[in-house]
Protein backbone atom coordinates (compact mmCIF):
# COMPACT_ATOMS: atom_id res chain seq x y z
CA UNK A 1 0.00 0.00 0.00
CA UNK A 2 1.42 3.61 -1.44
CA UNK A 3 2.21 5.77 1.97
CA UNK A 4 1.65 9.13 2.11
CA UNK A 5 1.62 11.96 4.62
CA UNK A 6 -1.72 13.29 5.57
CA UNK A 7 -1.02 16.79 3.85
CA UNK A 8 -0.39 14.60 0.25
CA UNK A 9 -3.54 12.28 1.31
CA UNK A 10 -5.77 15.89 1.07
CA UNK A 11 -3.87 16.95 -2.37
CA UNK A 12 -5.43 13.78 -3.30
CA UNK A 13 -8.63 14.34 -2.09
CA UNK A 14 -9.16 17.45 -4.51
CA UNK A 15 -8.02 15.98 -7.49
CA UNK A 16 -8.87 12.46 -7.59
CA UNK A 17 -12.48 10.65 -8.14
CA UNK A 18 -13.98 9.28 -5.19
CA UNK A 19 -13.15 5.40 -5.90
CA UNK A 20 -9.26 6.36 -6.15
CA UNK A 21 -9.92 7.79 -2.66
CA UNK A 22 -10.94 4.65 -0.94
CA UNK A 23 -7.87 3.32 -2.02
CA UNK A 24 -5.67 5.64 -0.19
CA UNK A 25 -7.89 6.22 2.99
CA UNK A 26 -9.76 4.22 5.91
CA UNK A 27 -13.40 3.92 5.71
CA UNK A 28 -14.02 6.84 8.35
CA UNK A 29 -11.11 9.42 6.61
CA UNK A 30 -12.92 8.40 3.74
CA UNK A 31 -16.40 9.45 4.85
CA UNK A 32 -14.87 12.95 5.98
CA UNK A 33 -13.16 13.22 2.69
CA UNK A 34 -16.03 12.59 0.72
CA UNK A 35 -17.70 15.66 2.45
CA UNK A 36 -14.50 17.65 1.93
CA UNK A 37 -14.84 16.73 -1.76
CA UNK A 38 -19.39 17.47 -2.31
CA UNK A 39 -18.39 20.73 -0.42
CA UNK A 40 -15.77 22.22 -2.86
CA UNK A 41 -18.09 21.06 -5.65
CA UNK A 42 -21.26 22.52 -4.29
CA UNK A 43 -19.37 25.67 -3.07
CA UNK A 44 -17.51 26.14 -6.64
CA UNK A 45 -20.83 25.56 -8.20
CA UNK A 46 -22.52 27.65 -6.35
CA UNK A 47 -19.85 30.80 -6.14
CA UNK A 48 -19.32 30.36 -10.18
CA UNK A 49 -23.10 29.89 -11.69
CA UNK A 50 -25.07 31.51 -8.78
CA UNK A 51 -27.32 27.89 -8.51
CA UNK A 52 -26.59 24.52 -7.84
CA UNK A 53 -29.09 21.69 -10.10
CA UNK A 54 -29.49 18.52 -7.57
CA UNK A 55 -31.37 15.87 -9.51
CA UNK A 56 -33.10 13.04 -8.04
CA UNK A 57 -33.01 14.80 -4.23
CA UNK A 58 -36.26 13.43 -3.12
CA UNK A 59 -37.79 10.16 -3.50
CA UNK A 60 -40.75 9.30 -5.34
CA UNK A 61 -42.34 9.17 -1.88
CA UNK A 62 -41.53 12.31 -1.08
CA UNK A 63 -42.72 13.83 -3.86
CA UNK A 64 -46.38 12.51 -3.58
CA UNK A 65 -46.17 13.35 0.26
CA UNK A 66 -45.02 17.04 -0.38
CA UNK A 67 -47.93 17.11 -3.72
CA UNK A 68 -50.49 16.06 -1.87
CA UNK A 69 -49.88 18.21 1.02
CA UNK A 70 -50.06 21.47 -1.43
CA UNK A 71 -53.66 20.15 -2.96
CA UNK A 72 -54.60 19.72 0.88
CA UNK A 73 -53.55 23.76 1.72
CA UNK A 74 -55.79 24.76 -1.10
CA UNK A 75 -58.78 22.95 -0.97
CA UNK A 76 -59.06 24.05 2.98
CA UNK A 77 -58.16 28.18 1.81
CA UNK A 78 -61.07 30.30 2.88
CA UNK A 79 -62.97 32.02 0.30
CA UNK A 80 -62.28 35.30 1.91
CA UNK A 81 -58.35 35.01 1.46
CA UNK A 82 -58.32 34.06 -1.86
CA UNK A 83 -56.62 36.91 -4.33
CA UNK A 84 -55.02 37.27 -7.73
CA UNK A 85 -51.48 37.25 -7.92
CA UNK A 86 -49.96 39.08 -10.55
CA UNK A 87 -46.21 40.58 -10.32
CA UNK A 88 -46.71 42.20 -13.80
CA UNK A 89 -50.11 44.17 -13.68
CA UNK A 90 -53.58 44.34 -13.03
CA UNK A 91 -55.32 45.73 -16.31
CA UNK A 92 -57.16 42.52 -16.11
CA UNK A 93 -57.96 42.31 -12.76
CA UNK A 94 -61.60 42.08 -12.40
CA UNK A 95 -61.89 39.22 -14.83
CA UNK A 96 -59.41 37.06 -13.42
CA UNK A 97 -60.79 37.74 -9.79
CA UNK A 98 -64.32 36.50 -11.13
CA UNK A 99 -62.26 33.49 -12.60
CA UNK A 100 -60.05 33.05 -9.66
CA UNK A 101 -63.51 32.66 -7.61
CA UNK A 102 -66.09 30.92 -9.46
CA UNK A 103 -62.98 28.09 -10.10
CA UNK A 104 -61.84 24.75 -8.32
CA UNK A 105 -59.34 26.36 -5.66
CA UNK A 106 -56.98 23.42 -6.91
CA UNK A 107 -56.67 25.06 -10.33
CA UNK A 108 -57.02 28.49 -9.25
CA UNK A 109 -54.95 29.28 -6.33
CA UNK A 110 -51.03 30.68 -6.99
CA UNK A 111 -49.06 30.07 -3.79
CA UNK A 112 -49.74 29.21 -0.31
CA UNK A 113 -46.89 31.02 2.27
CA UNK A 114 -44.93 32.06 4.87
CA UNK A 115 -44.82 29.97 7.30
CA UNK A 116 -45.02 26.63 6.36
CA UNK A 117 -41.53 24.83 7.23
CA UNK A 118 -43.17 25.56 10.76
CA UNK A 119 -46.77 25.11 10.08
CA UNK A 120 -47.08 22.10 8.46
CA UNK A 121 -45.63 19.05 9.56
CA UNK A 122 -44.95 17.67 5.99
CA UNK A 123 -43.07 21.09 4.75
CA UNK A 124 -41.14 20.99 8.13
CA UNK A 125 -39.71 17.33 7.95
CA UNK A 126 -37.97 18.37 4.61
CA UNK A 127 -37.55 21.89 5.68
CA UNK A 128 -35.25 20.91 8.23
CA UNK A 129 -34.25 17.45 6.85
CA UNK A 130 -30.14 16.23 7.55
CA UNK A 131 -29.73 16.66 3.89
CA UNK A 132 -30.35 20.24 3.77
CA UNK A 133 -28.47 20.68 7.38
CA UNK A 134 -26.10 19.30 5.22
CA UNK A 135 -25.67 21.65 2.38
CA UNK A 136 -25.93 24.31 4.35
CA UNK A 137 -23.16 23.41 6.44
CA UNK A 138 -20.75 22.68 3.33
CA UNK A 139 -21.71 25.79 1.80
CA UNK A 140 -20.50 27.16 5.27
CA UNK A 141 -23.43 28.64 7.31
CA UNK A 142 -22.47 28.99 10.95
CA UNK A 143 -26.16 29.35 12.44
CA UNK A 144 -29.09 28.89 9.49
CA UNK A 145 -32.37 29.97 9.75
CA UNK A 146 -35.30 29.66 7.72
CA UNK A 147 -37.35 32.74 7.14
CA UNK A 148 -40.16 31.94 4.74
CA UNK A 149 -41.17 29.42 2.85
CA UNK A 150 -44.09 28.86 -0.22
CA UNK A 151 -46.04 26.44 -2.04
CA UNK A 152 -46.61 27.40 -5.55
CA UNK A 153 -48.97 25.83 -7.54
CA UNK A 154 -48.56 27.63 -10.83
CA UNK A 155 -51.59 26.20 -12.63
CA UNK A 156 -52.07 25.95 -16.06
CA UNK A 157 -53.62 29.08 -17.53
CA UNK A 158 -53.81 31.30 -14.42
CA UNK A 159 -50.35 30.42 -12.94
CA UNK A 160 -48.82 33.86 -13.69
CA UNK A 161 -45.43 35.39 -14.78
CA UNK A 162 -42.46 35.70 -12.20
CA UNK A 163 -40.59 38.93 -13.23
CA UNK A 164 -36.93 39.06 -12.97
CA UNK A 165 -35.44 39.68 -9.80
CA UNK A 166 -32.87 38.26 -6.77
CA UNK A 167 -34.10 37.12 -3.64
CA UNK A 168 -32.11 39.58 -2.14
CA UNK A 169 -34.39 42.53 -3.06
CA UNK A 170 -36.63 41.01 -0.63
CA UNK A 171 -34.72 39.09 2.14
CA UNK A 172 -31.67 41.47 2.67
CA UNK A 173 -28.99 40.61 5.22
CA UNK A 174 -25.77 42.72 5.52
CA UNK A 175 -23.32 41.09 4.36
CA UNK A 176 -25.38 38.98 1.66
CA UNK A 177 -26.23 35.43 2.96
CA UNK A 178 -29.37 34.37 1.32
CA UNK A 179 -29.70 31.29 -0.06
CA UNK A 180 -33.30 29.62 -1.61
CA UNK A 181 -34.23 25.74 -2.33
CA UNK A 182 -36.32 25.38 -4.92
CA UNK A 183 -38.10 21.84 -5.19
CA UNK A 184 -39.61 20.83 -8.50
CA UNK A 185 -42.78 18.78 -7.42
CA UNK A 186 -43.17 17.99 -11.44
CA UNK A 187 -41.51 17.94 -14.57
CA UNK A 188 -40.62 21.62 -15.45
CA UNK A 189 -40.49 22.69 -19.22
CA UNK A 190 -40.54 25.86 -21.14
CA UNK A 191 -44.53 25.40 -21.72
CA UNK A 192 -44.91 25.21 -18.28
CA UNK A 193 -43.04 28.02 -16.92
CA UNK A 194 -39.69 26.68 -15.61
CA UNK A 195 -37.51 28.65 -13.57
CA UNK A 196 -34.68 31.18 -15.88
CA UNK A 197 -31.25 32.27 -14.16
CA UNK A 198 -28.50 34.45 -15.49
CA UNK A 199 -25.43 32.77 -14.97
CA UNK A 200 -23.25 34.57 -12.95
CA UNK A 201 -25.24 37.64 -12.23
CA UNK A 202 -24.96 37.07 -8.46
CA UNK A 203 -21.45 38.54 -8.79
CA UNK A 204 -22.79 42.38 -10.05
CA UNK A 205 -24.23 42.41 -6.44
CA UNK A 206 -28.02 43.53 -5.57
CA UNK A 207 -29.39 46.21 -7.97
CA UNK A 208 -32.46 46.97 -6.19
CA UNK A 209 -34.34 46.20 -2.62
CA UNK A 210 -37.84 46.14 -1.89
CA UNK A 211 -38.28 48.09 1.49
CA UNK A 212 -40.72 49.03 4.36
CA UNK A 213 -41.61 52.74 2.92
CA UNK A 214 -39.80 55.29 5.71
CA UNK A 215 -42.89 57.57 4.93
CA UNK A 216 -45.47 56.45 7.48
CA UNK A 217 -48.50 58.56 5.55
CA UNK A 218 -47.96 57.18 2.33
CA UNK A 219 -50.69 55.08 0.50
CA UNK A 220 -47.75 52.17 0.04
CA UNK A 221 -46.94 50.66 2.61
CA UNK A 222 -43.91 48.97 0.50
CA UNK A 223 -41.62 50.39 -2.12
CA UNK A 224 -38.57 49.43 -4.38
CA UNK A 225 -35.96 52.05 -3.94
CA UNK A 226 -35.08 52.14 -7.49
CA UNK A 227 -36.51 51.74 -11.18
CA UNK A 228 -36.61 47.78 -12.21
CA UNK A 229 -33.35 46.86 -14.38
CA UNK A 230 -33.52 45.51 -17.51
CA UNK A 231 -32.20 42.15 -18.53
CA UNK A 232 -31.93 40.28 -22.26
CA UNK A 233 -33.79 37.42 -22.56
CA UNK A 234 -31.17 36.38 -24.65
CA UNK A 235 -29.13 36.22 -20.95
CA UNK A 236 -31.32 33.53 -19.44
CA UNK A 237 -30.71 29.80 -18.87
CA UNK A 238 -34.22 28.00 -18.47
CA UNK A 239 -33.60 25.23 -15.88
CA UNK A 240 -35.36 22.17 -17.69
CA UNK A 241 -35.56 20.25 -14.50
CA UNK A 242 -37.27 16.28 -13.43
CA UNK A 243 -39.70 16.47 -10.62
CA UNK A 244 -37.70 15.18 -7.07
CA UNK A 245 -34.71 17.95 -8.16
CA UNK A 246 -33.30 20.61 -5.56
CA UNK A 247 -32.31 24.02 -7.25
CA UNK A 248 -30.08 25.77 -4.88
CA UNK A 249 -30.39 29.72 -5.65
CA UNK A 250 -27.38 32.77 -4.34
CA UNK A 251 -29.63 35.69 -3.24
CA UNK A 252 -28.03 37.51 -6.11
CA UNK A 253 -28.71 35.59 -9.16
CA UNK A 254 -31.62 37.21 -11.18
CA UNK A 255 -34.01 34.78 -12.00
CA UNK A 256 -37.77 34.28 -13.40
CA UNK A 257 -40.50 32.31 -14.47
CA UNK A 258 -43.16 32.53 -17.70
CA UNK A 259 -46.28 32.23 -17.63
CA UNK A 260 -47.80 28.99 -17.47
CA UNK A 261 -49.29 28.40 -21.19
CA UNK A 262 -49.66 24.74 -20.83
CA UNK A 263 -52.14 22.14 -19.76
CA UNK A 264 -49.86 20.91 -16.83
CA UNK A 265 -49.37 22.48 -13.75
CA UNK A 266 -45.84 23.18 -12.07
CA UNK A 267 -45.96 22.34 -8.50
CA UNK A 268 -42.87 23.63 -6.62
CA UNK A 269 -41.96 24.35 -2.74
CA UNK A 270 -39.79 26.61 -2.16
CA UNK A 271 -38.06 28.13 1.64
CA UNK A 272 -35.07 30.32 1.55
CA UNK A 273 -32.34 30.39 4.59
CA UNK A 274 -30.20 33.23 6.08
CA UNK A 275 -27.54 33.58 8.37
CA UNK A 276 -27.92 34.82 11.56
CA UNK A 277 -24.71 34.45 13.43
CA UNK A 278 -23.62 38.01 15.31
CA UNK A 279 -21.54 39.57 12.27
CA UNK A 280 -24.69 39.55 9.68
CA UNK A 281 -27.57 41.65 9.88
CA UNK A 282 -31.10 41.17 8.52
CA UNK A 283 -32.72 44.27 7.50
CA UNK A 284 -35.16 46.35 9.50
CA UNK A 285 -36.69 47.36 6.27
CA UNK A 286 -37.52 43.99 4.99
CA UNK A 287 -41.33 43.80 4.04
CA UNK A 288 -40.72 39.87 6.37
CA UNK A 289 -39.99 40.12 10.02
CA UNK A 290 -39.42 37.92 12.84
CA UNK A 291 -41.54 38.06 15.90
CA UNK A 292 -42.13 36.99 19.41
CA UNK A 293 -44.48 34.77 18.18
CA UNK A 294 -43.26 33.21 14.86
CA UNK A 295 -39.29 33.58 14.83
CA UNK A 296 -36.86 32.26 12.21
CA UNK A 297 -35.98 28.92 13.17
CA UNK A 298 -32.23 27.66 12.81
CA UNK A 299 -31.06 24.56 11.31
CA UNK A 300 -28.29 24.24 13.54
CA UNK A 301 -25.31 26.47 15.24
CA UNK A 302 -22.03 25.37 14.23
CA UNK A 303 -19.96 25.01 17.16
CA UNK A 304 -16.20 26.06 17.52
């Protein structure tokens, strides 16, 4: 057996397949090293694209369990609480509401939200699953919490257009530290309105943030502080995705969806995590806050 000392065994460890590993290294070194190795690849990913693709990241089980929860949370909304969502306009408001309301809720609600990875004991078991302890610790969180989370149904023929945007105009933490899971409960195609990134943009930093509006008297409660950028289509990657796949989104990547034009829906559930360790601040003028009552819950606190 070829000797080495440790420093040469984690030389190896960055440069060689995981089956040329085993040779070189116990079963337990080997376990750690295997980490060592899904961390640098998720990190790199992650630092050079802006998202991570994870295929197959929940089972076929989980899938129906996590689907059938979301037709559950719409068939029991009240009809009271039901609105049209639309992040583009509202020129057609009044005929979509009269749609929205005479229809099954299964077809016509958008997204069911905030709270859920608490909430619901389905949402929460993934939520807060090992594997996603797990990627947050390679990706180096010290203390991870969860701050919202969504089912969206995007339905065919009402499930509306996602404008471009980054998390982080809505979930800002000084120094950036959001990060979102995106869960494809189906197959996601163009027709259906699968989720767009531009590669790399999570490097030009945040270009806008939507804030609590500092003048109390105002009509909106909640502003942008600055005009909506611009992006080429021609810039976007759509993320043709299997159902059971894990997108892992940087706060900073712009990203969107189309409008659902199909005749299949696009089930996804979505939560997004931020640090919370002393150094990072979230911002008081984030439309979300934590209270008393409903806090963000951590994942874990790294220990020294």
């Amino acid at each position: 057996m070829l000797l080495l000392p440790r420093c040469w065994i984690c030389i190896l460890v960055l440069v060689l397949t995981e089956e040329l590993i085993l040779l070189f290294l116990p079963q337990q070194m080997w376990c750690a090293s295997r980490e060592m190795c899904l961390s640098i690849h998720l990190g790199a990913k992650l630092n050079q694209n802006g998202f991570v693709v994870i295929e197959d990241f929940l089972t076929p089980s989980e899938i129906d369990e996590l689907y059938l929860a979301g037709r559950a949370l719409c068939l029991d909304a009240p009809q009271e609480n039901r609105k049209v969502f639309s992040t583009v306009n509202q020129k057609d408001a009044h005929s979509k509401e009269t749609y929205f309301l005479d229809s099954d809720p299964m077809m016509a609600l958008n997204k069911v939200g905030h709270y859920l990875h608490v909430q619901h004991p389905i949402f929460n078991k993934l939520t807060f699953s090992n594997r996603v302890k797990e990627i947050c610790w390679q990706l180096n969180f010290n203390k991870p919490a969860v701050c919202q989370s969504m089912y969206i149904y995007k339905n065919p023929g009402i499930g509306g257009e996602v404008i471009s945007h980054q998390d982080s105009w809505f979930l800002h933490t000084e120094p950036n530290s959001v990060i979102g899971f995106w869960f494809a409960l189906e197959d996601c195609t163009i027709q259906n309105g699968c989720l767009e990134v531009i590669k790399g943009s999570h490097k030009s930093g945040i270009h806008r943030l939507y804030k609590r509006n500092p003048d109390k008297e105002a009509n909106e409660l909640l502003i942008y502080d600055r005009p909506a950028p611009i992006y080429p289509q021609s810039s976007y990657t759509p993320l043709l995705v299997g159902k059971g796949t894990c997108i892992i989104i940087h706060g900073n990547v712009v990203h969107k969806s189309e409008q659902n034009r199909s005749q299949m829906s696009r089930h996804a559930y979505t939560f997004h995590v931020i640090e919370t360790e002393n150094n990072v601040k979230y911002s008081k003028d984030n439309w979300l806050q934590p209270t008393k009552d409903k806090p963000f819950p951590l994942l874990f606190e790294r220990k020294n």
